[in-house]
C-alpha atoms as a PDB file:
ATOM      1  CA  UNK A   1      13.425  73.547 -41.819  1.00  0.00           C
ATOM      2  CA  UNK A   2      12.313  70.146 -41.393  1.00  0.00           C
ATOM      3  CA  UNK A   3      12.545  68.207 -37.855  1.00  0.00           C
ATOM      4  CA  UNK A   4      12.170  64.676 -37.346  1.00  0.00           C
ATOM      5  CA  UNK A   5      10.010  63.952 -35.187  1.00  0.00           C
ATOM      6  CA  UNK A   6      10.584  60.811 -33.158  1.00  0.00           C
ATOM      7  CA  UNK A   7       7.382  58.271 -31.997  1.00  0.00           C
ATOM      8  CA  UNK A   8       7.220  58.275 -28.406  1.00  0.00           C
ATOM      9  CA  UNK A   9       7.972  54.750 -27.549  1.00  0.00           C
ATOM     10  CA  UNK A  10       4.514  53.130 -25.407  1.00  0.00           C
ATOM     11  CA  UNK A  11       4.990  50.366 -23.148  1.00  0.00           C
ATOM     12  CA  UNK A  12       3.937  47.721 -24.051  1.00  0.00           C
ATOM     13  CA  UNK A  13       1.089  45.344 -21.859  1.00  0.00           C
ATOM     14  CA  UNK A  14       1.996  41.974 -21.606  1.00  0.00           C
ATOM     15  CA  UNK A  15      -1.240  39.719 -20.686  1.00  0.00           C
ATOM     16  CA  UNK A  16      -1.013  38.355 -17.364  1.00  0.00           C
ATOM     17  CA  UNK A  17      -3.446  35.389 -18.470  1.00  0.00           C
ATOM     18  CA  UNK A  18      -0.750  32.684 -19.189  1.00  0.00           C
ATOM     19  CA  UNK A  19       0.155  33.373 -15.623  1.00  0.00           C
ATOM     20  CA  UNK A  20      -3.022  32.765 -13.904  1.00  0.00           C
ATOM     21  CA  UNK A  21      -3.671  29.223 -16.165  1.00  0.00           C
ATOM     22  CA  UNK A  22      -0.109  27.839 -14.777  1.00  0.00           C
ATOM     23  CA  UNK A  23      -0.858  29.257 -10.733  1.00  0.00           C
ATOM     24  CA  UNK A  24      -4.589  27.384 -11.639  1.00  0.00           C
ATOM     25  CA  UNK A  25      -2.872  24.669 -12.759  1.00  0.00           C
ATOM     26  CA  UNK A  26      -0.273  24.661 -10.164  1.00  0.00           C
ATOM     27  CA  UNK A  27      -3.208  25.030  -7.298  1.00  0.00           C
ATOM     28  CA  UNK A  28      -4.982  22.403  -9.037  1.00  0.00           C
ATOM     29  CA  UNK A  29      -2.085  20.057  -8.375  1.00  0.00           C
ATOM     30  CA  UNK A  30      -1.287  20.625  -5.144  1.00  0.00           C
ATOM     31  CA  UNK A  31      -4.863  19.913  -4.080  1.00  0.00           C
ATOM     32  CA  UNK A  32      -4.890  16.690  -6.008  1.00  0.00           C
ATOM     33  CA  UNK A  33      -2.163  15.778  -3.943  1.00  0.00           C
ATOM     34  CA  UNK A  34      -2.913  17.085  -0.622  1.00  0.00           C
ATOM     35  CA  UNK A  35      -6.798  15.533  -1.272  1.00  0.00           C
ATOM     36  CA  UNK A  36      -6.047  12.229  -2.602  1.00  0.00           C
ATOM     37  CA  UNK A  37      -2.618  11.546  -2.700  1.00  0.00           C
ATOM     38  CA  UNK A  38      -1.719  12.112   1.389  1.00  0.00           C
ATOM     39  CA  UNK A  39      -4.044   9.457   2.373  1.00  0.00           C
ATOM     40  CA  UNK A  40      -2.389   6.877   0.184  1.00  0.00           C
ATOM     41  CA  UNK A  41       1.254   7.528   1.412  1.00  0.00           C
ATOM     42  CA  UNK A  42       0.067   6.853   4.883  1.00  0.00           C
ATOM     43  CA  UNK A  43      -2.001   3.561   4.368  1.00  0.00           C
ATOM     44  CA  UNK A  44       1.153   2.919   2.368  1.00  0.00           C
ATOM     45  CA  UNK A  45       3.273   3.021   5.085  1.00  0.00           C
ATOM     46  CA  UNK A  46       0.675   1.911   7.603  1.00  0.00           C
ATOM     47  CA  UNK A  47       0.897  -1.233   5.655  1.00  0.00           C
ATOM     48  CA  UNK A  48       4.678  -1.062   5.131  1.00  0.00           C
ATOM     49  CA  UNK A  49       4.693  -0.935   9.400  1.00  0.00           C
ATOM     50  CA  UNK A  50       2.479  -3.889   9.293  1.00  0.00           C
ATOM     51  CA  UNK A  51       4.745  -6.478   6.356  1.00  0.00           C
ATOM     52  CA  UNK A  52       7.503  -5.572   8.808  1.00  0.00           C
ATOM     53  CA  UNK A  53       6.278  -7.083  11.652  1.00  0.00           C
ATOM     54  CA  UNK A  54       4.921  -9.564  10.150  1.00  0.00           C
ATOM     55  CA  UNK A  55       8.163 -10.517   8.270  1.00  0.00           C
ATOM     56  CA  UNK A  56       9.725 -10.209  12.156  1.00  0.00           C
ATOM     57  CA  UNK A  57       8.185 -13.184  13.218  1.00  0.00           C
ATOM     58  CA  UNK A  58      10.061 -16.513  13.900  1.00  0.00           C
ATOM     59  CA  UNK A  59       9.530 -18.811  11.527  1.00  0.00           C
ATOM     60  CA  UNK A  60       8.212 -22.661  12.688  1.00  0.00           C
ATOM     61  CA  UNK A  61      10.216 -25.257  13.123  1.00  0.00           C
ATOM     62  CA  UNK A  62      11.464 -27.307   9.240  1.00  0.00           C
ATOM     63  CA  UNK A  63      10.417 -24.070   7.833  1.00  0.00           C
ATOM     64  CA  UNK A  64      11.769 -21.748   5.242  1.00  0.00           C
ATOM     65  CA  UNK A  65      10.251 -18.297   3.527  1.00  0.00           C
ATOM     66  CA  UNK A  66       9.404 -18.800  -0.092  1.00  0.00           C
ATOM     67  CA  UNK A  67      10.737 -16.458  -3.073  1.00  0.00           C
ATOM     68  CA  UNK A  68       8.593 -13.851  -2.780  1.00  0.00           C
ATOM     69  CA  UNK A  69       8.546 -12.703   1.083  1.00  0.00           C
ATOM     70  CA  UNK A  70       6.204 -10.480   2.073  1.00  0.00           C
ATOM     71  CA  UNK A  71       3.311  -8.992   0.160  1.00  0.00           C
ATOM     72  CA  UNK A  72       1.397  -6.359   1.243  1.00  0.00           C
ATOM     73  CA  UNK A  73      -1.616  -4.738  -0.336  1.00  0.00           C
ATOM     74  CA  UNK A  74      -3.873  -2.053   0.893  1.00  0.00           C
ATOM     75  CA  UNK A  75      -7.531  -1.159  -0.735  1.00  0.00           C
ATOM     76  CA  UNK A  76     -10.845  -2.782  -0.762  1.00  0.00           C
ATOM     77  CA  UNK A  77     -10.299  -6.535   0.078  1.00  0.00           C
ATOM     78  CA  UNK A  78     -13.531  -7.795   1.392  1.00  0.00           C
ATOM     79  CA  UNK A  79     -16.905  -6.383   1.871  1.00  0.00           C
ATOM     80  CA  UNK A  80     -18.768  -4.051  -0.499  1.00  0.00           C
ATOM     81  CA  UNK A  81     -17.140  -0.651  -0.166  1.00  0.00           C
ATOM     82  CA  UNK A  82     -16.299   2.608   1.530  1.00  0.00           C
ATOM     83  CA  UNK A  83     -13.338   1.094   3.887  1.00  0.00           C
ATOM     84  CA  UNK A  84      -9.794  -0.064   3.776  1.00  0.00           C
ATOM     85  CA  UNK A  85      -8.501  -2.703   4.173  1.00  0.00           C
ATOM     86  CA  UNK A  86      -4.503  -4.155   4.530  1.00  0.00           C
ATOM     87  CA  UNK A  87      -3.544  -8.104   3.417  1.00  0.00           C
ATOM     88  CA  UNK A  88      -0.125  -9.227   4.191  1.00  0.00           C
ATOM     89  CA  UNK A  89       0.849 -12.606   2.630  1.00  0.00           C
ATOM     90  CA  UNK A  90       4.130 -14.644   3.296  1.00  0.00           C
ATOM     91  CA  UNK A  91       5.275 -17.684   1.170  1.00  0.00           C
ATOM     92  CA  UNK A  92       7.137 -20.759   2.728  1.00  0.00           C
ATOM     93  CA  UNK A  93       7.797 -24.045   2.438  1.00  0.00           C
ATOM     94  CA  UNK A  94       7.561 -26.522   4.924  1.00  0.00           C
ATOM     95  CA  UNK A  95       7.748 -29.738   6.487  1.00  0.00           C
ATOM     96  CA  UNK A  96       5.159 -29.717   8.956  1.00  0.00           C
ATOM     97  CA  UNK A  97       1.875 -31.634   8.965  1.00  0.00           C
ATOM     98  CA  UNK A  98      -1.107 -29.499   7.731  1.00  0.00           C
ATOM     99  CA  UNK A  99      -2.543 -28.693  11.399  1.00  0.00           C
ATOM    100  CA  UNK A 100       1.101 -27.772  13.073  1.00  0.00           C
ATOM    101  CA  UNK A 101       1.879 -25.417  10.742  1.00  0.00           C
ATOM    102  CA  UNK A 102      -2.191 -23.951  10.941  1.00  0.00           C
ATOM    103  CA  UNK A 103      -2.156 -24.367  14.536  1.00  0.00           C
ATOM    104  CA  UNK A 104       1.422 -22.221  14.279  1.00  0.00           C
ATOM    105  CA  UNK A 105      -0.338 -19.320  12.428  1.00  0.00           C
ATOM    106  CA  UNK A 106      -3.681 -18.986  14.427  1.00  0.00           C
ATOM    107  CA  UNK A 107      -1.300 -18.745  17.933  1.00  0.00           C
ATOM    108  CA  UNK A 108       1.200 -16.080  16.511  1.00  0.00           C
ATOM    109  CA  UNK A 109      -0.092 -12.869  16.794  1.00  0.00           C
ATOM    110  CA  UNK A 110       0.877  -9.476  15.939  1.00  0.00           C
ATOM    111  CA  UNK A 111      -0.383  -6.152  16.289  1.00  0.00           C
ATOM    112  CA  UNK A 112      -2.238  -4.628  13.190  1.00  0.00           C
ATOM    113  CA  UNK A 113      -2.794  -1.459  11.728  1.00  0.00           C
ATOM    114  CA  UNK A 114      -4.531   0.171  14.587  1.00  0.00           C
ATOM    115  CA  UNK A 115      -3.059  -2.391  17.658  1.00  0.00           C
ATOM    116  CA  UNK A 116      -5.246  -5.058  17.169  1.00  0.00           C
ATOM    117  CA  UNK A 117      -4.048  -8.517  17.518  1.00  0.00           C
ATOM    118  CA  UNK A 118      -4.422 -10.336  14.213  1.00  0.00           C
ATOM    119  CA  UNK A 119      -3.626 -14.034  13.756  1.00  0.00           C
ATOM    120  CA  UNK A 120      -2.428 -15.635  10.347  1.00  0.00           C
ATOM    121  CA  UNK A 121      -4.864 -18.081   8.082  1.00  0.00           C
ATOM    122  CA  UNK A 122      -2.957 -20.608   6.099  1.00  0.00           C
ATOM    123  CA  UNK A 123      -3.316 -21.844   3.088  1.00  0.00           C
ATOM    124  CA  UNK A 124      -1.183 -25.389   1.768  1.00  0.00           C
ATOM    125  CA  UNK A 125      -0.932 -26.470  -1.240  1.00  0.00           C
ATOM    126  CA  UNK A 126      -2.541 -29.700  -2.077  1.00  0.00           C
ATOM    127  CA  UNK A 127       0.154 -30.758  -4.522  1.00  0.00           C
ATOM    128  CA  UNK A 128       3.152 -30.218  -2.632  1.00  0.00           C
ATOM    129  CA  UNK A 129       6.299 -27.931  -3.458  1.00  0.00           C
ATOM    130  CA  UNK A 130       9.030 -28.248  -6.037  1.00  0.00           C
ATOM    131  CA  UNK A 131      11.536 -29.058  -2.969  1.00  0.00           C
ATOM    132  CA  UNK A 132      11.240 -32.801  -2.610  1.00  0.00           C
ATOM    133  CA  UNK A 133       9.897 -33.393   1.299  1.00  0.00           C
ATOM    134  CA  UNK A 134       8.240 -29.472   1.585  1.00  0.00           C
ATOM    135  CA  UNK A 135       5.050 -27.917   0.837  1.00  0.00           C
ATOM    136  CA  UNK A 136       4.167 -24.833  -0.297  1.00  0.00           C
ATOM    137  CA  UNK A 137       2.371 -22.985   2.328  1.00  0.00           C
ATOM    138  CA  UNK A 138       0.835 -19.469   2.160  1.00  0.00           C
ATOM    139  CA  UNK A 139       0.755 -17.154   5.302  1.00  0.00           C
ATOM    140  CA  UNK A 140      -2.238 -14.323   5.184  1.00  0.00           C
ATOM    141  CA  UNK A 141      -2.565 -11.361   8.014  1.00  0.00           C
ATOM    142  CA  UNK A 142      -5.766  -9.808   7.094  1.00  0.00           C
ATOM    143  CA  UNK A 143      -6.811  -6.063   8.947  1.00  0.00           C
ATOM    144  CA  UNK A 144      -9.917  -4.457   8.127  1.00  0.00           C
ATOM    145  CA  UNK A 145     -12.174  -2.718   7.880  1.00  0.00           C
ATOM    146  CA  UNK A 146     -10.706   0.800   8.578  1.00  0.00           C
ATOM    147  CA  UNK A 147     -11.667   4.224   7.745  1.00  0.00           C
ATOM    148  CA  UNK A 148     -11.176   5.041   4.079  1.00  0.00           C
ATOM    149  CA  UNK A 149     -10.339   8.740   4.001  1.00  0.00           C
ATOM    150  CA  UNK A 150      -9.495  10.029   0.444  1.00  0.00           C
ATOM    151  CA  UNK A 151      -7.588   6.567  -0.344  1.00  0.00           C
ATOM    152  CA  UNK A 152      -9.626   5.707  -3.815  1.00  0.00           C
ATOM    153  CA  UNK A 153      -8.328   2.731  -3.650  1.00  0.00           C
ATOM    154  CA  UNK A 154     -10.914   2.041  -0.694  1.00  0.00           C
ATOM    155  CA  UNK A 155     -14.091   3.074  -2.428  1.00  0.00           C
END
């Protein structure tokens, strides 16, 4: 009499290694973002905070805002490194002589990044504007320096 004898069915061991390399890689991201990433979401909106109040002000007298509006940028402006800096520029056009519109900018203030009063600098253009009777004028807000943080765009 023959029986049939039937294999004893093992378990089988799956490797666990493919799970480690995606919670690595998983950890990995999280730091990137947590290290780096953080720190430029809140210059971001540090500087989104600051183009609104500059875009808030009252324009001059014979006056208009450009096409663009407000620009913003955050990073290394000026200087050599290891701070941050925010620029926020405005494009009108305008009427006014050359030293109204300057003398306009230097007296409007606004609070910066950190509270400080800033004051615009403004540049006209020697040619004039497109608009018969205007000029193109640019409006800059510059803040700095401020601590850097992780924000690589600072270094």
């Amino acid at each position: 009499m023959v029986t049939e004898v039937v294999p004893e069915v093992l378990p089988v061991r799956r490797s666990r290694w493919p799970f480690y390399v995606c919670l690595a890689i998983l950890a990995s991201v999280v730091a990137y973002v947590l290290v780096f990433k953080v720190p430029e979401w809140r210059n971001d909106e540090k500087l989104a905070r600051l183009e609104e109040r500059v875009s808030m002000l009252s324009l001059p007298p014979e006056t208009e805002r450009g096409d663009h509006g407000v620009q913003g940028t955050v990073g290394l402006q000026a200087g050599n490194s290891n701070h941050c800096d925010y620029l926020v520029r405005m494009a009108l056009f305008t009427k006014l002589p050359d030293s109204e519109i300057a003398h306009y900018y230097r007296s409007a203030t606004i609070d910066g990044v950190e509270g400080r009063a800033l004051s615009g600098t403004v540049y006209v253009n020697p040619f004039g504007s497109w608009r018969s009777g205007f000029k193109d004028v640019i409006v800059e807000f510059f803040d700095g320096p401020h601590e850097p943080g992780f924000d690589m765009r600072c270094h």
